[in-house]
Protein backbone atom coordinates (compact mmCIF):
# COMPACT_ATOMS: atom_id res chain seq x y z
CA UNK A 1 113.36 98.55 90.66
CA UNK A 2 110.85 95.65 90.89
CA UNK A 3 112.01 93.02 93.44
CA UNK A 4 109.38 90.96 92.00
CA UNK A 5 110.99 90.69 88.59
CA UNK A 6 113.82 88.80 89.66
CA UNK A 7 111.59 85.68 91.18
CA UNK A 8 111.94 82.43 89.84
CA UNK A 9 108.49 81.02 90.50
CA UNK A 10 106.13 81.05 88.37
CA UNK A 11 103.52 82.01 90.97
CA UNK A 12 104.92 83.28 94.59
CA UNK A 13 101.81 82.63 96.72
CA UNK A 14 102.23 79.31 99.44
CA UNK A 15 99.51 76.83 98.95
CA UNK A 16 96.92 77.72 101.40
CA UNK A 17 97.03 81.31 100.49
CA UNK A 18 96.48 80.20 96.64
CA UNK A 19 93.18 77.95 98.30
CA UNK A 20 92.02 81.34 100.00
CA UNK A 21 92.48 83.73 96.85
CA UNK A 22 90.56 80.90 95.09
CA UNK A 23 87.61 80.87 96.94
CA UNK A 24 87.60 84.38 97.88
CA UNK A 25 87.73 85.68 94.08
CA UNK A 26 85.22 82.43 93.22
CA UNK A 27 82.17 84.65 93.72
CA UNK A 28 83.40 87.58 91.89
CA UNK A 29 80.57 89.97 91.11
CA UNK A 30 82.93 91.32 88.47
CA UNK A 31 82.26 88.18 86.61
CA UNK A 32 79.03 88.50 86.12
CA UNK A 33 79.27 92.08 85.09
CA UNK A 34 81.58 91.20 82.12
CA UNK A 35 79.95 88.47 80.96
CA UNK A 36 78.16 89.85 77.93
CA UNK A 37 80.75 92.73 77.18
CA UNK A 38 80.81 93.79 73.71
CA UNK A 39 84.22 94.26 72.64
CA UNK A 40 83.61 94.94 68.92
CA UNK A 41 81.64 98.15 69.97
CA UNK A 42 82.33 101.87 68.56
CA UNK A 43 85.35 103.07 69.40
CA UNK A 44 84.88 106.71 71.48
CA UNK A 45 86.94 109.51 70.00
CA UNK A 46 91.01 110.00 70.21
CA UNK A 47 91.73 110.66 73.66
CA UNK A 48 95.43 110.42 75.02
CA UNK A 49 96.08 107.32 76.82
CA UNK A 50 97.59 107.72 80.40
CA UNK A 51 100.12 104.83 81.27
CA UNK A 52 98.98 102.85 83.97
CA UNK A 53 100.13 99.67 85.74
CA UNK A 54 98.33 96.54 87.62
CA UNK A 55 99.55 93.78 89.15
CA UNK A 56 98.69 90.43 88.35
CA UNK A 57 99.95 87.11 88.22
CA UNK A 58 102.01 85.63 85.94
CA UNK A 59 99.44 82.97 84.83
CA UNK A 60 96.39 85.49 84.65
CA UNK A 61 98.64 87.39 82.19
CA UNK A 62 99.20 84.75 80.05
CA UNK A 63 95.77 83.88 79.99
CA UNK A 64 94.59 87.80 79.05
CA UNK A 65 97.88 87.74 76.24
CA UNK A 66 96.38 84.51 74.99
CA UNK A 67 92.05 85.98 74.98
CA UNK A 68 94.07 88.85 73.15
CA UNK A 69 95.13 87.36 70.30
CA UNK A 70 92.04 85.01 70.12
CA UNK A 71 90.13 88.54 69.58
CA UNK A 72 92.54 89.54 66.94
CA UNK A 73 94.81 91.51 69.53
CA UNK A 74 98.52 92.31 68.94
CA UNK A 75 99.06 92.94 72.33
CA UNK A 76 97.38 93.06 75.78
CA UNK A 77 97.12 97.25 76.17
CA UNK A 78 94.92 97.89 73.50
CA UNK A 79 92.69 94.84 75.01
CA UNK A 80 93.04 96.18 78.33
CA UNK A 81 91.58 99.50 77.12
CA UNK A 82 88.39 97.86 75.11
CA UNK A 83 87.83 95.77 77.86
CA UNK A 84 87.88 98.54 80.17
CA UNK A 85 85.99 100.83 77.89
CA UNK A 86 83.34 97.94 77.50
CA UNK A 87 82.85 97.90 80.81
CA UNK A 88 82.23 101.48 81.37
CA UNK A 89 79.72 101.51 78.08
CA UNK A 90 77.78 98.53 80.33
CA UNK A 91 77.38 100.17 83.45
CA UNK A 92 76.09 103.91 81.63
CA UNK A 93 73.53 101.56 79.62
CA UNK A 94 72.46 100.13 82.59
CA UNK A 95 71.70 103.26 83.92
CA UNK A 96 69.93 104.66 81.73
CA UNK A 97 67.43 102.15 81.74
């Protein structure tokens, strides 16, 4: 059972924690890495998926949901594992070269 599932809020951090995860997360090398991700790319072959989870806030989910559908998404998993996959394919290119 999730105790986090039965909040109200729509985000549960206090201000000044919110102002810290801000600026911490501002500089995010991860950014930069995924800035020129190719999410159309070739698609590697069948491989069973593995169920994961993450934990993120309600607002960042809403936001991925949203890039989703903008991409011509149904729903966020499939995203998730392009994304993902994307990223991988980026950081084998860039070693290689």
């Amino acid at each position: 059972m999730s105790f986090n599932s039965k909040m109200d809020k729509e985000d549960y951090l206090d201000p000044e924690s919110e102002v810290q995860m801000k600026e911490a997360f501002a500089n995010n090398p991860v950014r930069n890495m995924v800035e020129d991700l190719d999410l159309g790319g070739q698609k590697n072959k069948r491989e069973r998926k593995e169920s994961v989870s993450i934990t993120m806030t309600p607002t960042m989910k809403k936001a991925l949901l949203k890039i989703a559908k903008q991409n011509g998404y149904t729903g966020m998993s499939a995203f998730a594992v392009d994304l993902f996959q994307a990223i991988i394919d980026q950081q084998e290119n860039k070693k290689e070269k």
